[in-house]
C-alpha atoms as a PDB file:
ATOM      1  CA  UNK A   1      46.542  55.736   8.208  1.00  0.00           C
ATOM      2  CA  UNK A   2      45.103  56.245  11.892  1.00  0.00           C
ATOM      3  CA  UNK A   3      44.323  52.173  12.030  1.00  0.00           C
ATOM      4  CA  UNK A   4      48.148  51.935  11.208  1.00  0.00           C
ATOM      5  CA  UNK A   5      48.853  53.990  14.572  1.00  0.00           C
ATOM      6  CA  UNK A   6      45.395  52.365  16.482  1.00  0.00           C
ATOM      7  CA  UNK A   7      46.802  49.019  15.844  1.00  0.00           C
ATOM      8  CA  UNK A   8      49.974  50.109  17.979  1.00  0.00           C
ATOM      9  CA  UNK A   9      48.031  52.256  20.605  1.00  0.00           C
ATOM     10  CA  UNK A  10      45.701  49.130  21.203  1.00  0.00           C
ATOM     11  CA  UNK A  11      48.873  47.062  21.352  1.00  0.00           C
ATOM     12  CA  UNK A  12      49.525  45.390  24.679  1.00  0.00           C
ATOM     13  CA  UNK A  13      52.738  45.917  25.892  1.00  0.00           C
ATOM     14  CA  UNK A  14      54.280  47.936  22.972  1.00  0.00           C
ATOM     15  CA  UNK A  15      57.516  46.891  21.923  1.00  0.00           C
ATOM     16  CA  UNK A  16      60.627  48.432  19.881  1.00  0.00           C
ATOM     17  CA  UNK A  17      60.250  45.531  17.404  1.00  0.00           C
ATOM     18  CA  UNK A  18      56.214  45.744  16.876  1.00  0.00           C
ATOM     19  CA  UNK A  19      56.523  49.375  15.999  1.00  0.00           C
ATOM     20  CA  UNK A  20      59.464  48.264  13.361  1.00  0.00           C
ATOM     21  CA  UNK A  21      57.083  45.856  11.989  1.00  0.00           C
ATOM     22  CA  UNK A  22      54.771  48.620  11.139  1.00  0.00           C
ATOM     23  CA  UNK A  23      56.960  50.743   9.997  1.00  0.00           C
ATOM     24  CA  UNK A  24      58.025  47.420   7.276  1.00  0.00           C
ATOM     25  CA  UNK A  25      54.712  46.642   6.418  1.00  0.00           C
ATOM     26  CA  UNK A  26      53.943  50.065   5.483  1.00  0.00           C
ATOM     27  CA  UNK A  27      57.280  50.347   3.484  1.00  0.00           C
ATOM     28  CA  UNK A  28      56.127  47.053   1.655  1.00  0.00           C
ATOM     29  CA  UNK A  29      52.665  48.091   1.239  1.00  0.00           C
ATOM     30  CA  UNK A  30      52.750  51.576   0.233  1.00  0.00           C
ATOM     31  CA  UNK A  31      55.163  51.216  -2.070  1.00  0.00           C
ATOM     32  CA  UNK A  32      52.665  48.235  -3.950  1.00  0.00           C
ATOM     33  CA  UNK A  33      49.978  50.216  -3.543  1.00  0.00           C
ATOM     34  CA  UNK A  34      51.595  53.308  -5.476  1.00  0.00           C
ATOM     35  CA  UNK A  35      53.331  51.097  -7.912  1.00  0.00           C
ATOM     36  CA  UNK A  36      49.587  49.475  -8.600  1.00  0.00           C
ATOM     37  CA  UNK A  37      48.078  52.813  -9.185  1.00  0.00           C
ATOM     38  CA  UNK A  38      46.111  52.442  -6.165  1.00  0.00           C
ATOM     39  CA  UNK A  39      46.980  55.486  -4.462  1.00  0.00           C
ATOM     40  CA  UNK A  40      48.655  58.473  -5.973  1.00  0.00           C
ATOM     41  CA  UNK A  41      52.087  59.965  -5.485  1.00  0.00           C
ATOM     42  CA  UNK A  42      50.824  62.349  -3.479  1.00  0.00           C
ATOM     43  CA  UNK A  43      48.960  59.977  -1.001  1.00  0.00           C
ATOM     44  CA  UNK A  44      52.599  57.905  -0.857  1.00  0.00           C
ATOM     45  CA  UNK A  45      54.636  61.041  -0.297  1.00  0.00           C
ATOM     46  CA  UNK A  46      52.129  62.260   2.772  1.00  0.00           C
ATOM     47  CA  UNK A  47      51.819  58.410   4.082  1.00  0.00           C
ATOM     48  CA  UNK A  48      55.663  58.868   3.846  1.00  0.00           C
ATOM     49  CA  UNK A  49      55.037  60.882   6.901  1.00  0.00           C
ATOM     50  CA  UNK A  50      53.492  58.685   9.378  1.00  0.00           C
ATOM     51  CA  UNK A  51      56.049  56.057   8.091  1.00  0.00           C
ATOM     52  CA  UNK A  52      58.789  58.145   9.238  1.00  0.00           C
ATOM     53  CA  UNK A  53      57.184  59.075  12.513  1.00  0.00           C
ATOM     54  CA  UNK A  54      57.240  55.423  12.882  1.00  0.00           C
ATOM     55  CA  UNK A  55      60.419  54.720  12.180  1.00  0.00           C
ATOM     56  CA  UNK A  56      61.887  57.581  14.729  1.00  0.00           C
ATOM     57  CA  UNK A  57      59.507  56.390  17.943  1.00  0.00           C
ATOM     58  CA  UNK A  58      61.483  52.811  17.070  1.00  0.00           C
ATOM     59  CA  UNK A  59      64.593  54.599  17.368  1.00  0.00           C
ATOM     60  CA  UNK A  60      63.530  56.334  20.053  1.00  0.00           C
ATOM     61  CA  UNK A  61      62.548  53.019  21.833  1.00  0.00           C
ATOM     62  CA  UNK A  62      65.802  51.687  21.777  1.00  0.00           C
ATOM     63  CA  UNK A  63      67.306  54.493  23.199  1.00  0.00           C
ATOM     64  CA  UNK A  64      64.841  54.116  26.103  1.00  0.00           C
ATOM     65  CA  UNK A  65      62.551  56.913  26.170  1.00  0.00           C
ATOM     66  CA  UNK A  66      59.959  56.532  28.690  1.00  0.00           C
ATOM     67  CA  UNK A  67      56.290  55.729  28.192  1.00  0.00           C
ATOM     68  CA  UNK A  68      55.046  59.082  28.323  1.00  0.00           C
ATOM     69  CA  UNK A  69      57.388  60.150  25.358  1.00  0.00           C
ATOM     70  CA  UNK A  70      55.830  56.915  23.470  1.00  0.00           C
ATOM     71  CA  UNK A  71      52.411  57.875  23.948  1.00  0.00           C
ATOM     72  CA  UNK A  72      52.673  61.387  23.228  1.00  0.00           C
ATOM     73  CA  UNK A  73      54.787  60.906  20.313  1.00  0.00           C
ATOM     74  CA  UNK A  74      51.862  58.203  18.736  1.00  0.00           C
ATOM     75  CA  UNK A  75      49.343  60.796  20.284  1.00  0.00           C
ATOM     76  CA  UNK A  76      51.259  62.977  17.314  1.00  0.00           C
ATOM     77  CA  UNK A  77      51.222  60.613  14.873  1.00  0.00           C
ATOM     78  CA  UNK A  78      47.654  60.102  15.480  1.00  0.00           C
ATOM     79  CA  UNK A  79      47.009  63.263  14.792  1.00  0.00           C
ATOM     80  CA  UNK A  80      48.908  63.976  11.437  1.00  0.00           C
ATOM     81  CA  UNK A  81      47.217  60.060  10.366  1.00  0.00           C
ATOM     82  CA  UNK A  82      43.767  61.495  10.820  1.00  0.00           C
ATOM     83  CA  UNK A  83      44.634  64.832   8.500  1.00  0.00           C
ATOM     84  CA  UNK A  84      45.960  62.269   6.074  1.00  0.00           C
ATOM     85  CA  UNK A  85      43.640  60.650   5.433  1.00  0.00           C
ATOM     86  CA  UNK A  86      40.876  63.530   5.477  1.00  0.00           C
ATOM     87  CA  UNK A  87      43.390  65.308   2.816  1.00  0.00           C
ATOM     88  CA  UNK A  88      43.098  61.209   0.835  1.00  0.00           C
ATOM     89  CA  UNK A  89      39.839  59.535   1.763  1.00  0.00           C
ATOM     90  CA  UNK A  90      41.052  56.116  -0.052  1.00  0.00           C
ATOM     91  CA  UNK A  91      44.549  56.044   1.156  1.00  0.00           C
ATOM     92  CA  UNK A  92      43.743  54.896   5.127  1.00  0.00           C
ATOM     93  CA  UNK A  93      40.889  51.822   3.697  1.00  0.00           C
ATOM     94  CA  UNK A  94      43.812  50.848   1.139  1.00  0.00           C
ATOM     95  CA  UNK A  95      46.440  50.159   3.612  1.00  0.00           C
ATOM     96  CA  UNK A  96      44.252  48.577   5.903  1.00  0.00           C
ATOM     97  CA  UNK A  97      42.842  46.244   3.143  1.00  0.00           C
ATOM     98  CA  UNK A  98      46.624  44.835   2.627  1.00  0.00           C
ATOM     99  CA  UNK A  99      46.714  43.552   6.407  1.00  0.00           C
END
């Protein structure tokens, strides 16, 4: 899940619209790969998480928060992506497999 929130971080010029991109492809994806009995419930529920993190810092974008908020807020995210996937070793090489 952290290459889900690298792939942002790393992004030049971060927009309101690449962040709701992720947060689509992850819908799309994590719902396959539960549906596929790739991951289990319990990895989709947690990756739910980082999904909805996602989805608020796009809100928050549009409502213009500044830069600092951004970064701290995917600082966050970061964060709770790394205990993710230490809590589901396969979930994080799964998602990025689909890209």
């Amino acid at each position: 899940m952290q290459t889900c929130i690298n792939h942002l971080i790393n992004a030049n010029d971060l927009t309101t619209e690449m962040v709701q991109q992720e947060v689509e492809f992850l819908q799309k994806t994590l719902e396959n790969l539960r549906i596929n009995g790739t991951i289990s419930n319990d990895s989709y529920l947690d990756a739910g998480a980082v999904e909805g993190g996602l989805s608020m810092l796009a809100n928050l974008m549009e409502l213009g928060v500044s830069s600092d908020e951004v970064n701290d807020h995917l600082r966050q995210l970061h964060e709770r992506a790394g205990r993710i996937d230490e809590a589901h070793p396969t979930l994080g090489p799964s998602v990025a497999a689909r890209r």
